[in-house]
Protein backbone atom coordinates (compact mmCIF):
# COMPACT_ATOMS: atom_id res chain seq x y z
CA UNK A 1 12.98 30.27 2.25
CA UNK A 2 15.15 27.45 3.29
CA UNK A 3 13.61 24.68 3.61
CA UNK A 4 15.03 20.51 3.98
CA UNK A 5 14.29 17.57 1.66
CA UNK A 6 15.42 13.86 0.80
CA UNK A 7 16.85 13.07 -2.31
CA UNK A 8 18.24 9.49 -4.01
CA UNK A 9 21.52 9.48 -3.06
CA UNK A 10 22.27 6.49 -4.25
CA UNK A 11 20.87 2.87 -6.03
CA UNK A 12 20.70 -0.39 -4.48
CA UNK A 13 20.93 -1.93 -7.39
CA UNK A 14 17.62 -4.58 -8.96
CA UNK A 15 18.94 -7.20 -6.75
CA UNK A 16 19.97 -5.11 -3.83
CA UNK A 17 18.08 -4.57 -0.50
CA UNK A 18 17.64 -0.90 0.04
CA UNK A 19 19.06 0.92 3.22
CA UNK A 20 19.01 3.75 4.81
CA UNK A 21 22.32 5.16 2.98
CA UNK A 22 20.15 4.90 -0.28
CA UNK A 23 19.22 8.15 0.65
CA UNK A 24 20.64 11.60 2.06
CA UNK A 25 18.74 15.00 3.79
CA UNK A 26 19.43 18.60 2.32
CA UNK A 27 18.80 22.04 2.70
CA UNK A 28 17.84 24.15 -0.53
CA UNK A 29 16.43 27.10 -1.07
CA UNK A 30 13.29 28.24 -2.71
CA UNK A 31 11.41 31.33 -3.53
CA UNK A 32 9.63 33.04 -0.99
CA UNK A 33 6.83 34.29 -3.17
CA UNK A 34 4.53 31.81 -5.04
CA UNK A 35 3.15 32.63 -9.12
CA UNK A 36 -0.53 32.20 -10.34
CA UNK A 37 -1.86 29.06 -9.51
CA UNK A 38 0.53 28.18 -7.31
CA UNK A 39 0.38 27.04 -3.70
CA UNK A 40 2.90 26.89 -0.63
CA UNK A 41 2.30 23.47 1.43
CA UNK A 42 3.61 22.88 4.68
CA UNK A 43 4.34 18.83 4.73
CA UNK A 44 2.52 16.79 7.58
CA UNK A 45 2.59 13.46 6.60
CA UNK A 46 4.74 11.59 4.12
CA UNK A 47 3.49 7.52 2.98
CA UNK A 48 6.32 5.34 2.30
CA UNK A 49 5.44 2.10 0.17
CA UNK A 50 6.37 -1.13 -1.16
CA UNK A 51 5.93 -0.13 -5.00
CA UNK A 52 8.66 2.95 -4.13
CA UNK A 53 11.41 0.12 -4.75
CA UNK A 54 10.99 -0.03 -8.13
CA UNK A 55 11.62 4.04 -8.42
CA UNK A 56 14.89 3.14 -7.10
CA UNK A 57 15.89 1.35 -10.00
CA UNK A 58 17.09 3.50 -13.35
CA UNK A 59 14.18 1.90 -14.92
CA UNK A 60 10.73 0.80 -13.15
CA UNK A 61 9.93 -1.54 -15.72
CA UNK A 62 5.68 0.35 -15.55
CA UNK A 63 4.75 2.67 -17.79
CA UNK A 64 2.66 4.62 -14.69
CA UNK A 65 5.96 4.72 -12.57
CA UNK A 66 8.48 7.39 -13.08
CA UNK A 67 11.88 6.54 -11.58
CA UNK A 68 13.63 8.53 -9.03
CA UNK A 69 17.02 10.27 -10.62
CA UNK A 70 20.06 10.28 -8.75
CA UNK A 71 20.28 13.44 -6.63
CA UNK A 72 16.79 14.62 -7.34
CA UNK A 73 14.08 15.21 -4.54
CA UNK A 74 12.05 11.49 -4.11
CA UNK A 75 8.40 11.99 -4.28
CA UNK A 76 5.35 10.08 -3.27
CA UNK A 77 1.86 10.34 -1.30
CA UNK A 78 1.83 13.32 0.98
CA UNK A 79 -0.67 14.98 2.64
CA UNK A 80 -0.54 18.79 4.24
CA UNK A 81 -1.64 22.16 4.54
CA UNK A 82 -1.68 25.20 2.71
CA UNK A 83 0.03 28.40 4.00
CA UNK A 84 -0.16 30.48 1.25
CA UNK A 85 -2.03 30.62 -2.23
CA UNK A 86 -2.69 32.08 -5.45
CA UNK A 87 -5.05 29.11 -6.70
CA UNK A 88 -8.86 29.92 -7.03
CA UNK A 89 -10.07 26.84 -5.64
CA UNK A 90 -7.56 27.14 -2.08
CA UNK A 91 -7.03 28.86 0.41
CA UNK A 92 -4.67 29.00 3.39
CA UNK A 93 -5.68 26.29 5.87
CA UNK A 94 -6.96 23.38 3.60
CA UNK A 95 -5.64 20.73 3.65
CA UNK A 96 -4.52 18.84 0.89
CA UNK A 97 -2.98 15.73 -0.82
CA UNK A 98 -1.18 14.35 -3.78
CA UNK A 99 0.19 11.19 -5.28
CA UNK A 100 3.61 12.87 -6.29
CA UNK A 101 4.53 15.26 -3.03
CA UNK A 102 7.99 15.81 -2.43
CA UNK A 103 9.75 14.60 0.27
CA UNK A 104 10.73 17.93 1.92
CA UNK A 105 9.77 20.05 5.07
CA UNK A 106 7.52 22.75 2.40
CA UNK A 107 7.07 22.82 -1.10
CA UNK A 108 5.71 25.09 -3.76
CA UNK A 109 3.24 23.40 -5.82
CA UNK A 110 0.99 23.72 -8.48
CA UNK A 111 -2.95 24.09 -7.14
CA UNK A 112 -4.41 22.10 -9.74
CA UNK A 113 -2.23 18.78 -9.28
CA UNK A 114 -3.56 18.78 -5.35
CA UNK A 115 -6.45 17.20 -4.22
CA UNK A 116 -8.26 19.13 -1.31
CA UNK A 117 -8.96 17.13 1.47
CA UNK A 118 -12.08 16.77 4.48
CA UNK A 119 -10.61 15.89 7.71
CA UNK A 120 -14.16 15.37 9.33
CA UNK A 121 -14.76 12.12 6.64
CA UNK A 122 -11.91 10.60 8.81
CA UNK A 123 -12.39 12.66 11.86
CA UNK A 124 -9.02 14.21 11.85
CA UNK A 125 -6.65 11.48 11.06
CA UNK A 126 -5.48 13.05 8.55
CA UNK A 127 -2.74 10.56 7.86
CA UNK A 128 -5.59 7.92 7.14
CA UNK A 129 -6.12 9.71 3.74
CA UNK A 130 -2.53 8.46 2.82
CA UNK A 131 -3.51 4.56 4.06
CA UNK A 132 -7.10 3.26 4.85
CA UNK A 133 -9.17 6.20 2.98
CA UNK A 134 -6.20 6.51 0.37
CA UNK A 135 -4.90 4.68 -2.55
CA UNK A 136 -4.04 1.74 0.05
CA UNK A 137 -7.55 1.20 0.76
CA UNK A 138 -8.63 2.01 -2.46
CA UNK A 139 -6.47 -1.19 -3.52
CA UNK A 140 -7.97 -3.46 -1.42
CA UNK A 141 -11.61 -2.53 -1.99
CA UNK A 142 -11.31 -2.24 -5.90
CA UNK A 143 -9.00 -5.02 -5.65
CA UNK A 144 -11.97 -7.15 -3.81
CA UNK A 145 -14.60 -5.63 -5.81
CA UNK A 146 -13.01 -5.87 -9.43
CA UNK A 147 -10.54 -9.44 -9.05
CA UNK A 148 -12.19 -11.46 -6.34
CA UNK A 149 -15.48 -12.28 -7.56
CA UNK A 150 -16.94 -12.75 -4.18
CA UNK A 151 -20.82 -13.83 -4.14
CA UNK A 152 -22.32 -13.49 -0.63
CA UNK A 153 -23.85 -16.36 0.66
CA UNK A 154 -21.64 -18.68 -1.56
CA UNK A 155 -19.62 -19.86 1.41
CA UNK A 156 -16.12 -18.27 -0.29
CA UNK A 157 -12.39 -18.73 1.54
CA UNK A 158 -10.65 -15.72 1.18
CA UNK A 159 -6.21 -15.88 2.14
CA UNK A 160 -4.23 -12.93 2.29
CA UNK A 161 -0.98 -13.06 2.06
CA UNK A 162 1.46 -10.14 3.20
CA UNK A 163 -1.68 -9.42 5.98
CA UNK A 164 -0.28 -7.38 8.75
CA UNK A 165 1.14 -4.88 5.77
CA UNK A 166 -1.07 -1.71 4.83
CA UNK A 167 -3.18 -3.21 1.90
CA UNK A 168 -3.46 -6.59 3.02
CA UNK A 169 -4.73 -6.26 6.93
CA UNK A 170 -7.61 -3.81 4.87
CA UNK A 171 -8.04 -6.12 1.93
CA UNK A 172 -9.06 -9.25 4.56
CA UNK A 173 -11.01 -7.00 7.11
CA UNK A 174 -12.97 -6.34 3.50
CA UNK A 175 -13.14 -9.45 2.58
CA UNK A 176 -15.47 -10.26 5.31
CA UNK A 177 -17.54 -6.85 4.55
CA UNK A 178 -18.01 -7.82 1.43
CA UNK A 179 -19.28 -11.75 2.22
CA UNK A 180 -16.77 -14.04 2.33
CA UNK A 181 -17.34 -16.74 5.42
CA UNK A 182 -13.73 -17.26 6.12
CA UNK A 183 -10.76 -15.17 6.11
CA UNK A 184 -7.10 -16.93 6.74
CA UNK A 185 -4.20 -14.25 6.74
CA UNK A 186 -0.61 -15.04 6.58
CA UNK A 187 2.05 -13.18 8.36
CA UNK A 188 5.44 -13.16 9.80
CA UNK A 189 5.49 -13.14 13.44
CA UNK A 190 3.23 -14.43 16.34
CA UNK A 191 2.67 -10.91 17.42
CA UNK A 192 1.30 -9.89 13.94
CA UNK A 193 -1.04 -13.16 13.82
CA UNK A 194 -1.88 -12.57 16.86
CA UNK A 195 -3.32 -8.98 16.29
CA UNK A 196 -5.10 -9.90 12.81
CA UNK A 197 -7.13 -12.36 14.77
CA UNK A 198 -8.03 -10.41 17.63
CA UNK A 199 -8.07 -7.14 16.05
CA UNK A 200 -8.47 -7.30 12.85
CA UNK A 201 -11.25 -9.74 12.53
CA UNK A 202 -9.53 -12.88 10.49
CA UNK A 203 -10.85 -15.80 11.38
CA UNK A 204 -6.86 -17.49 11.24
CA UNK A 205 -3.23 -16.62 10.33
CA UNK A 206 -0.66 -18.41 9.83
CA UNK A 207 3.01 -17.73 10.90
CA UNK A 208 5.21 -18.69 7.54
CA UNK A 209 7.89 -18.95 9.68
CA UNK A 210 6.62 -21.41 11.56
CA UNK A 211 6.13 -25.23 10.20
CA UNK A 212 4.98 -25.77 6.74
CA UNK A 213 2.49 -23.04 5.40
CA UNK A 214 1.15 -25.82 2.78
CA UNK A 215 0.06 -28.20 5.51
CA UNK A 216 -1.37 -24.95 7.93
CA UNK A 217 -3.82 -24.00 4.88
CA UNK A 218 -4.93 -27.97 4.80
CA UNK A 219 -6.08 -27.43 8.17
CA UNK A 220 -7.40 -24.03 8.19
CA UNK A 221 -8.87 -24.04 4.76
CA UNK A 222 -10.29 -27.39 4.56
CA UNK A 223 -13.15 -26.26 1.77
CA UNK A 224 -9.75 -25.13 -0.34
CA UNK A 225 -9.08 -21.54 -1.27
CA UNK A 226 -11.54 -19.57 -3.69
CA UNK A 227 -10.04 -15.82 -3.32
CA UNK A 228 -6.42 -14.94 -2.87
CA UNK A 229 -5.14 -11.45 -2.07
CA UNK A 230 -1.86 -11.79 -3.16
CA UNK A 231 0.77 -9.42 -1.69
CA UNK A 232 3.58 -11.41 -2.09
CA UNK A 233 4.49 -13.98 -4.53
CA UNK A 234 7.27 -16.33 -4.35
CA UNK A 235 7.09 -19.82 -2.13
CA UNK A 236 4.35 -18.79 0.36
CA UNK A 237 1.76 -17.82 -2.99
CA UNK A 238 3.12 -21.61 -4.52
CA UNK A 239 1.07 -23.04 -1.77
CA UNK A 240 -1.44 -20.82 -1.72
CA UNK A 241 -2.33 -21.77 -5.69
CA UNK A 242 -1.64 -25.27 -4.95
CA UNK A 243 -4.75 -25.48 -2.54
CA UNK A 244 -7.17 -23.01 -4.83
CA UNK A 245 -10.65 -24.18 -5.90
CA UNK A 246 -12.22 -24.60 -9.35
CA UNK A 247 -12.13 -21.31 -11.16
CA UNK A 248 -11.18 -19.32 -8.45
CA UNK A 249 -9.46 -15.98 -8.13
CA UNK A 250 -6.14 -14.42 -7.57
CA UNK A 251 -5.42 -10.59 -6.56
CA UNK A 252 -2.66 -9.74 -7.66
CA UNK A 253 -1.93 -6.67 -5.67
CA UNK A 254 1.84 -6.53 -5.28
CA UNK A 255 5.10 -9.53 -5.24
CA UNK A 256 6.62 -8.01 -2.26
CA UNK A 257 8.98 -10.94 -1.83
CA UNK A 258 10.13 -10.70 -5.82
CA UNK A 259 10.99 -6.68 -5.90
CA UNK A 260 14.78 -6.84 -4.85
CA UNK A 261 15.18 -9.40 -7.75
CA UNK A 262 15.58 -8.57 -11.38
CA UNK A 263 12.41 -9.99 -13.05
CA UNK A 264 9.36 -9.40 -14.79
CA UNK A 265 6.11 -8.08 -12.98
CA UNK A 266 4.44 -10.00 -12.42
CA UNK A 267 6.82 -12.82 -12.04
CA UNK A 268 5.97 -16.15 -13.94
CA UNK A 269 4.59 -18.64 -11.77
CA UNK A 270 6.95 -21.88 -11.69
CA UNK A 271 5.28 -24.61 -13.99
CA UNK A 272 3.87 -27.01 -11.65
CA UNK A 273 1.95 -24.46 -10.09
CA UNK A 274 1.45 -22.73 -13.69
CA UNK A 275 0.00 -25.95 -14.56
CA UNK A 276 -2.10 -26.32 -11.49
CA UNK A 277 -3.63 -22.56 -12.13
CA UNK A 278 -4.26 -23.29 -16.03
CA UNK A 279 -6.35 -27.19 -14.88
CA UNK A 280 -8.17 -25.16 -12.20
CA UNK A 281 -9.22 -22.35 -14.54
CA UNK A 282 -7.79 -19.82 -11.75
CA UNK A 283 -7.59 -16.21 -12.88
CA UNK A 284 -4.70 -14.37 -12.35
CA UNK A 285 -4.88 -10.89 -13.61
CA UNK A 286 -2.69 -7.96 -12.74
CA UNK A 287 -4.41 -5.35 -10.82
CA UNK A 288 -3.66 -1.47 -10.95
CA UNK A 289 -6.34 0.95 -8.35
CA UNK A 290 -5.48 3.42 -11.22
CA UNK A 291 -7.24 2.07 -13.75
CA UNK A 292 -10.37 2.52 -11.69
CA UNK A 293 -10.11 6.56 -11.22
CA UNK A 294 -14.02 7.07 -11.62
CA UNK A 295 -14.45 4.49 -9.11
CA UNK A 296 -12.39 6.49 -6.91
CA UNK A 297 -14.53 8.72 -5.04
CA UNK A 298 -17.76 6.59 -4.17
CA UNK A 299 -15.27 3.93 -2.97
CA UNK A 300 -13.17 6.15 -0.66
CA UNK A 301 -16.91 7.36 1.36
CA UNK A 302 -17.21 3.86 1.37
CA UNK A 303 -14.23 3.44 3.44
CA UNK A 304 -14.87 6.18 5.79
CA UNK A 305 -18.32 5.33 6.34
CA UNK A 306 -16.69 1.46 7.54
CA UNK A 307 -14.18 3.22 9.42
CA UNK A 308 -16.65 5.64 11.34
CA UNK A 309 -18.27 2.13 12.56
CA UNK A 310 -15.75 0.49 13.31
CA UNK A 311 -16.12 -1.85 11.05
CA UNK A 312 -12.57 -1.23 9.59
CA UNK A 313 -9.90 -1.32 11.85
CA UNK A 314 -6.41 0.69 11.09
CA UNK A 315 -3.29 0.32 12.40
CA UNK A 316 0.00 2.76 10.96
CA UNK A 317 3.48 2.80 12.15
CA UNK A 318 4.55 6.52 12.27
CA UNK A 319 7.66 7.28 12.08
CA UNK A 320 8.76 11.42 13.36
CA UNK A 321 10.80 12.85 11.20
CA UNK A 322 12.03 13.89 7.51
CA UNK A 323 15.45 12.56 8.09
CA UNK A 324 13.88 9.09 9.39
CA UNK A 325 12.35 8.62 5.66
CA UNK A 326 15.30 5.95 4.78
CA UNK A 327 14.87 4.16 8.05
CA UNK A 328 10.66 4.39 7.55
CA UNK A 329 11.31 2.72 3.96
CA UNK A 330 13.59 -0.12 5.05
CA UNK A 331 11.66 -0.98 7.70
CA UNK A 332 8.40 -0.94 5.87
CA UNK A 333 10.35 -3.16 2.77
CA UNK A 334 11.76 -6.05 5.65
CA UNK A 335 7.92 -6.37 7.09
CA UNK A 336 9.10 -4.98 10.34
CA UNK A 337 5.77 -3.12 10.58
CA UNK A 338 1.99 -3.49 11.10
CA UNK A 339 -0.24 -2.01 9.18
CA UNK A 340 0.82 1.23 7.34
CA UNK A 341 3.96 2.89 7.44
CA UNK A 342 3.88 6.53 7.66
CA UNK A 343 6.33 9.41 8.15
CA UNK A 344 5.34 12.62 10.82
CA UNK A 345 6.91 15.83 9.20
CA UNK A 346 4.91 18.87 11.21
CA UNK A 347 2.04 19.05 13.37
């Protein structure tokens, strides 16, 4: 069976951008019959995300993170459908998802490593699975839930920075669900502030590129800041810290703005606002959704359930396309998108 796929074609380097080049298409062969406990998959979707750039690096610098080798098939969350199995627990026509799927048209896999999937929790959007009801909105709930400390009633001010991105337009929409009285996002564009406001539910956002982003939180945050989702790092979480409460809470969900450099993760804070977070007693804690596995499945009907109501909104970018993966990922890594970014392999 011939079949297509995208493999690393080539690094950026730890200080590089990535680009579209970074990667190339092929068309391999594989077998046409599948072994004992093995599964044929038919690729629908394909999630492209921020924490991929590391992979592209000879070494991710996180023990949970494999890097992608040179020439070699990338990998990531995928969700589709079974056309043929020898694996007791599936059968042609579920539908299924994994953490590690390759990026290729169809794939033989093994059963056990694939999750089986119900399409009516989400009613059909099956790509949701890979974003709001996935490991995206598993971050921002667990994130909440386990970092941010939030007491309803206690009059909290929640920021989010990175908010028209997958986790953190979920994480602030959350935020509110779970009791905080104000939400302030930050964001890149009028357009994006726009929708997080109107859409999304945030009570503000700020444009960073607009004016000084120390002097907007004054305004907008004038009780200072007692959670921060943190999707970013770098200036724009400097004057977040700067305006945080008395033992207070940081998120530390991802450094977005620090992955193209070669550093530590998480990067060290620079000593004035190091200072500032050690006076203030603010936690700061790195925060990995896998550490929470048998929190997993009560939290992702949790999601649904909000999503069914309408009380969490989604927005994706699809992309159409295997050979549009490059493009998908360098988009998604230079904020050019709202919400998450996903690539359309087969209907």
């Amino acid at each position: 069976m011939i079949i297509q796929r995208v493999v690393l074609n080539s690094r950026p380097g730890k200080n590089g951008v990535p680009v579209p080049e970074n990667f190339r298409m092929e068309e391999v062969t594989i077998p046409d019959k599948i072994q004992e406990g093995q599964v044929c998959v038919r690729t629908l979707y394909l999630s492209v995300d921020p924490y991929m750039r590391c992979r592209m690096n000879e070494d991710t610098d996180a023990e949970y993170l494999r890097a992608w080798k040179l020439s070699e098939v990338a990998d990531g969350g995928g969700v589709g459908i079974v056309e043929d199995s020898k694996h007791t627990h599936l059968v042609k026509g579920d539908f299924v998802t994994s953490f590690n799927w390759p990026w290729q048209t169809k794939a033989i896999l093994d059963g056990s490593l694939l999750q089986k999937l119900n399409p009516q929790l989400v009613d059909g959007h099956l790509s949701y699975f890979l974003g709001a009801a996935g490991i995206t909105g598993l971050t921002a709930l667990l994130g909440m839930r386990e970092k941010g400390h939030v007491i309803p009633g206690a009059n909290q001010t929640m920021v989010v920075s990175g908010a028209a991105g997958s986790c953190g337009s979920l994480a602030g929409q959350i935020g509110h669900l779970e009791g905080c009285s104000r939400v302030v996002g930050i964001a890149g564009t009028d357009e994006k502030c726009s929708i997080l406001v109107s859409e999304m539910g945030f009570d503000a956002a700020i444009n960073y590129k607009k004016g000084s982003v120390a002097e907007q939180l004054q305004e907008l945050c004038p009780a200072g800041v007692d959670v921060y989702f943190d999707n970013v790092g770098g200036d724009i979480s400097d004057a977040v810290i700067s305006q945080m409460n008395q033992n207070s809470h940081i998120i530390l969900c991802g450094q977005i703005s620090q992955y193209n450099k070669d550093m530590s993760y998480p990067p060290p804070l620079a000593p004035a606002v190091e200072e500032i977070q050690k006076a203030r007693n603010i936690t700061r804690e790195r925060f990995l959704v896998l550490n929470y596995m048998d929190k997993h499945e009560a939290s992702v009907l949790q999601l649904c359930q909000w999503i069914k109501e309408g009380k969490l909104k989604v927005r994706e970018t699809v992309t159409r396309g295997l050979e549009k993966t490059g493009a998908a990922f360098q988009s998604m890594m230079t904020g050019g998108n709202i919400g998450k970014q996903m690539v359309l392999i087969s209907e």
